[in-house]
Protein backbone atom coordinates (compact mmCIF):
# COMPACT_ATOMS: atom_id res chain seq x y z
CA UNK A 1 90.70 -73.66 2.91
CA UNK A 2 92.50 -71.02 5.03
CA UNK A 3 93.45 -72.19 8.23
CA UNK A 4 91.59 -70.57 11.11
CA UNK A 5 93.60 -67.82 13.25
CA UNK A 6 93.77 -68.30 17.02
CA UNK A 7 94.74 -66.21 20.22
CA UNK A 8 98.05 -66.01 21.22
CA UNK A 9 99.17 -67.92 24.13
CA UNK A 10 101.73 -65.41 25.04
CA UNK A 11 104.80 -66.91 27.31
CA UNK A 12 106.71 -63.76 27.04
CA UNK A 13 107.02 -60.29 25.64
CA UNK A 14 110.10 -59.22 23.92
CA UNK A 15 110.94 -56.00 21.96
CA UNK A 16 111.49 -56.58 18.67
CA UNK A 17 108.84 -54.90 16.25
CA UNK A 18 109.22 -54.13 12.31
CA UNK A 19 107.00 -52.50 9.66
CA UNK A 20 106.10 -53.51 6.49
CA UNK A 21 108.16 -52.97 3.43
CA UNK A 22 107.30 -53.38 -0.56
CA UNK A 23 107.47 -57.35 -0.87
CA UNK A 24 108.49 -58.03 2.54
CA UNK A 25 109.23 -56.83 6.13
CA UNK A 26 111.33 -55.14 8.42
CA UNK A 27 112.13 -56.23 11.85
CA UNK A 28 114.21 -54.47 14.35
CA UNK A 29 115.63 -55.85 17.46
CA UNK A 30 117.75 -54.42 20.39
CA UNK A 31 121.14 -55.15 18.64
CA UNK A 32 120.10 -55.91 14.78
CA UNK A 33 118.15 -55.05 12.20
CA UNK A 34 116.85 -57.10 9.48
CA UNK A 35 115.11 -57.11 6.09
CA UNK A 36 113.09 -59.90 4.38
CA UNK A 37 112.10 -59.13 0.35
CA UNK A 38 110.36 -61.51 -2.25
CA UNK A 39 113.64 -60.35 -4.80
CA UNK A 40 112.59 -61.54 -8.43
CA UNK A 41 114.77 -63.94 -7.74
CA UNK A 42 113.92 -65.51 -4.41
CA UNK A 43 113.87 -64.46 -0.92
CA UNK A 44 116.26 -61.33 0.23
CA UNK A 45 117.98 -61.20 3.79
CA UNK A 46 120.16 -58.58 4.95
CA UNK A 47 120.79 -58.23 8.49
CA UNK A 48 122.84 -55.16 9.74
CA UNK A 49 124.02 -54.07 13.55
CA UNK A 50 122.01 -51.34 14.92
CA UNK A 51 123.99 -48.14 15.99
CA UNK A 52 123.38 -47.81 20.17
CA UNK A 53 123.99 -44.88 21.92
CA UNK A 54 126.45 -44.64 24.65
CA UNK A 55 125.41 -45.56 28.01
CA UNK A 56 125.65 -41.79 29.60
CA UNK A 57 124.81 -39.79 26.61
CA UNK A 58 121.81 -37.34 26.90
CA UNK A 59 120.35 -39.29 24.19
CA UNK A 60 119.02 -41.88 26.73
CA UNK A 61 117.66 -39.60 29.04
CA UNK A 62 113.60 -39.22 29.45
CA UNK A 63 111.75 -37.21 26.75
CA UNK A 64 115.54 -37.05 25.07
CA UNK A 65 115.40 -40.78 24.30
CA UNK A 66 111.59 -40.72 23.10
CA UNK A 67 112.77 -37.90 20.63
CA UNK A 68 115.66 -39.59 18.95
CA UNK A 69 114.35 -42.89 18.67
CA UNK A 70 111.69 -41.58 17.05
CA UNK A 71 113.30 -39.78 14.34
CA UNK A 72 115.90 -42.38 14.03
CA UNK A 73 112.39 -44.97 13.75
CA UNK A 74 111.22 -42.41 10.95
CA UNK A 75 114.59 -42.65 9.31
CA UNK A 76 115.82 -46.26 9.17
CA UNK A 77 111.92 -47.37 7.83
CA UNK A 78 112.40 -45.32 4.84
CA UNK A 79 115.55 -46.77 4.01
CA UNK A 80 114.19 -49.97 4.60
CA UNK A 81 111.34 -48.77 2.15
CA UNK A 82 113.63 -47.64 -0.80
CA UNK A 83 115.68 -50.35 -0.03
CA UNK A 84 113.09 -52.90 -0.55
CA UNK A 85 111.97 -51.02 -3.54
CA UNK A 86 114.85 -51.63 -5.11
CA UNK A 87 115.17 -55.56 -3.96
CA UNK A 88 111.27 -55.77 -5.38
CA UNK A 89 110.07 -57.30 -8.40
CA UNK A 90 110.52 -54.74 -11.79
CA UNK A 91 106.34 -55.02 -11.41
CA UNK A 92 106.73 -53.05 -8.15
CA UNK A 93 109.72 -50.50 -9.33
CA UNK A 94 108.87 -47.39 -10.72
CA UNK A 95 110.94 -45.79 -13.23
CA UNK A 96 112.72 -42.18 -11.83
CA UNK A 97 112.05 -39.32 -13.04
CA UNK A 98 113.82 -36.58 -15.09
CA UNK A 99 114.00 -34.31 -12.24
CA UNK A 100 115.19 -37.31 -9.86
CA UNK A 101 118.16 -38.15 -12.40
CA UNK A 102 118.95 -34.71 -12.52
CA UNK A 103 119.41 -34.18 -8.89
CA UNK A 104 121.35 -37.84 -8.41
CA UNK A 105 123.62 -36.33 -10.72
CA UNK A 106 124.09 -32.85 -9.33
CA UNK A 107 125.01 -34.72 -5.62
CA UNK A 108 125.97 -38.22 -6.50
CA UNK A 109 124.24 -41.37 -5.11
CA UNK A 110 125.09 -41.41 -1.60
CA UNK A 111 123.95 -37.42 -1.26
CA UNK A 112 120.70 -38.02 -3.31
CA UNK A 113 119.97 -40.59 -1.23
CA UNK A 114 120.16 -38.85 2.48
CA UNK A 115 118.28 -36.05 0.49
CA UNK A 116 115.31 -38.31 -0.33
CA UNK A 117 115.27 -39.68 3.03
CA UNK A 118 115.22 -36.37 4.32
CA UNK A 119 112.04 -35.13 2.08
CA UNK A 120 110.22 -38.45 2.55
CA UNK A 121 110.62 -38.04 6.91
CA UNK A 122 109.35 -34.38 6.42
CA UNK A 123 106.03 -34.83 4.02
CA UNK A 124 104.96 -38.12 6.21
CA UNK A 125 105.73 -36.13 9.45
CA UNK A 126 103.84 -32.65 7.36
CA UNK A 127 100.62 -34.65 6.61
CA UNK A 128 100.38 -36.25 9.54
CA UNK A 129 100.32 -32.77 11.57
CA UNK A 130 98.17 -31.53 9.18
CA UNK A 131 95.71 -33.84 8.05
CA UNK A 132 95.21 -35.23 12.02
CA UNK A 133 95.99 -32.35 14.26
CA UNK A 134 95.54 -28.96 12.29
CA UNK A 135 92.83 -30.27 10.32
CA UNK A 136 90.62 -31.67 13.18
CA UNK A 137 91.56 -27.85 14.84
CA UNK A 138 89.94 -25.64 11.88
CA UNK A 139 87.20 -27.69 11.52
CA UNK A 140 86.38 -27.71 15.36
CA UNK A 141 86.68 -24.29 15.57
CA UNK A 142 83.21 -23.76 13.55
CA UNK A 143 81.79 -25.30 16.08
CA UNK A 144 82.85 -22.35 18.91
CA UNK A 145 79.36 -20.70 18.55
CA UNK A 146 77.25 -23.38 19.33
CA UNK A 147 79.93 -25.21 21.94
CA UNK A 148 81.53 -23.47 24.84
CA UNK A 149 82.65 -26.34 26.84
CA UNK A 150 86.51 -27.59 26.28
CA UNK A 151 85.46 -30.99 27.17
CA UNK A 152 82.53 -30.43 24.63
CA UNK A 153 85.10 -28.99 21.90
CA UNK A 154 87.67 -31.45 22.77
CA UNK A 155 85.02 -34.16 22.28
CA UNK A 156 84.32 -32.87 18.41
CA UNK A 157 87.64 -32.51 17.84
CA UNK A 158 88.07 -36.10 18.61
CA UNK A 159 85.53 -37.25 16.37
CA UNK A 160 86.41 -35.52 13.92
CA UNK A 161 89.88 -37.01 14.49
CA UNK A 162 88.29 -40.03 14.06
CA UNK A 163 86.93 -39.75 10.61
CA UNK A 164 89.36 -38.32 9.04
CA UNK A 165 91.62 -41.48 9.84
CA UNK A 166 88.69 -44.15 9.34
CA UNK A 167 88.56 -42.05 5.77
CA UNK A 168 91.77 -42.15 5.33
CA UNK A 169 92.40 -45.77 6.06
CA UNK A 170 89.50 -46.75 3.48
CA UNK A 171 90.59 -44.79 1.00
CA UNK A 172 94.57 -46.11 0.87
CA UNK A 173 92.92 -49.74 1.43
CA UNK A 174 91.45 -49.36 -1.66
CA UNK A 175 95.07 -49.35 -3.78
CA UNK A 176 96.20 -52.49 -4.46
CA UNK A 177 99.70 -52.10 -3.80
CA UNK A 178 98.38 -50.68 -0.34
CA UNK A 179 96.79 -54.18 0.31
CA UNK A 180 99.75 -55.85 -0.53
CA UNK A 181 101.91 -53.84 2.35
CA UNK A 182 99.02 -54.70 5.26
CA UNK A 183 98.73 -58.00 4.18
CA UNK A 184 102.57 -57.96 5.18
CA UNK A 185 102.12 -55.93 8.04
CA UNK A 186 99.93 -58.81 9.31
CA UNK A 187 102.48 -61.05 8.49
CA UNK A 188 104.93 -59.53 10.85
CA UNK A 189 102.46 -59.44 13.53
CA UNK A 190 101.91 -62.80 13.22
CA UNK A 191 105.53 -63.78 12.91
CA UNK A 192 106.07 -62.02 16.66
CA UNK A 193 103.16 -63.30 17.85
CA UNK A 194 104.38 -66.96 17.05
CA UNK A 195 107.62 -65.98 18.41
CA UNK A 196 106.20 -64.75 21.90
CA UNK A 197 104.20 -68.14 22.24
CA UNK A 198 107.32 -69.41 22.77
CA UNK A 199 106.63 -71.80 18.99
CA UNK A 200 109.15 -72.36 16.27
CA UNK A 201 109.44 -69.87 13.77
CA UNK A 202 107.85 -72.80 10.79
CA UNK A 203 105.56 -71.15 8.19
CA UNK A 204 102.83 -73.48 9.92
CA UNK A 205 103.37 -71.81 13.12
CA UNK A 206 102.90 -68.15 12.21
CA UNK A 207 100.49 -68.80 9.82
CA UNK A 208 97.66 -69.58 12.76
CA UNK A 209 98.48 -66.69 14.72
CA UNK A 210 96.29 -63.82 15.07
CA UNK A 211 97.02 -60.91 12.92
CA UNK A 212 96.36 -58.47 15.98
CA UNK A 213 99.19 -57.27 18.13
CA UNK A 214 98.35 -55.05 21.27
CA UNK A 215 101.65 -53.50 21.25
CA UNK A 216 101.66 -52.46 17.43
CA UNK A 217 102.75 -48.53 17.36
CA UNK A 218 101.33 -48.09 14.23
């Protein structure tokens, strides 16, 4: 029987978040970051220094800072992705295409790579402009004849919003290899919460946590 989760009993709050990753999890601290994979043959662990910006550059100044650490967010979880990917379990790898061989060979590994990357940041950045801010716009707008309060259109907008996300969220649940990545994503929330209660890091430990996290950015 599944142990039951409880509340945290939070001592502290600390900085260090992660995402979920194919098979394991990512977690990022102020200095390091680190990757956990079930590897076909055992447990993974890499651990790698994160790059800080200088003290005075613009880059930490307000709005600045908000900007580049979210891009750079965007960019080191999809290598953590493809990395983990790789590290997974052949069940979990997919073979590459034609077109994918083609193109490692026209700009070698390391090129491909940053190339990939760069596509991956774009289409999640795309459909997530689209499908929850342009989206909920066009479809609000038929509602301009029958609505002439902002607050009113704002409102619809917001609902619609709403849907679209609960809609998506049920449909991606229902992949399997999409349950398998939350089920980690609890995991890690779990993990942090264990580590805030001021509790050893044992598999006991994390495993009564709650799976809820107030300061998740997801």
């Amino acid at each position: 029987m599944a142990k039951k989760e409880v509340p945290c009993c939070e001592k502290f709050k600390t900085t260090i978040g992660g995402q979920a990753l194919i098979e394991g999890i990512m977690m990022r601290g102020p200095e390091k970051d680190a990757i956990v994979i079930r590897g076909k043959d055992g447990l993974v662990l890499e651990v790698s220094d994160r790059k800080l910006n200088p003290p005075k550059s613009f880059k930490t100044w307000p709005f600045f800072r908000g900007v580049f650490n979210f891009f750079d967010a965007q960019v080191t979880g999809v290598k953590a992705l493809m990395r983990s990917a790789d590290l997974a379990p052949e069940e979990y790898q997919e073979e590459p295409s034609k077109f994918d061989l083609w193109l490692e060979k026209q700009l070698g590994n390391e090129k491909f790579q940053q190339v990939i990357i760069g596509i991956a940041v774009a289409l999640g950045l795309g459909l997530s402009i689209g499908l929850f801010f342009l989206l909920p716009m066009v479809i609000g707008g038929f509602f301009d004849r029958w609505i002439q309060s902002t607050v009113g259109l704002n409102l619809v907008e917001g609902i619609i919003r709403m849907v679209i996300f609960m809609a998506y969220m049920l449909l991606v649940s229902r992949m399997e290899e999409m349950k398998r990545v939350f089920s980690y994503h609890g995991a890690e929330h779990k993990t942090i919460r264990c580590y805030e209660a001021g509790l050893p890091l044992t598999v006991e430990n994390v495993r009564i946590q709650t799976r809820m996290h107030p300061r998740c950015g997801t």
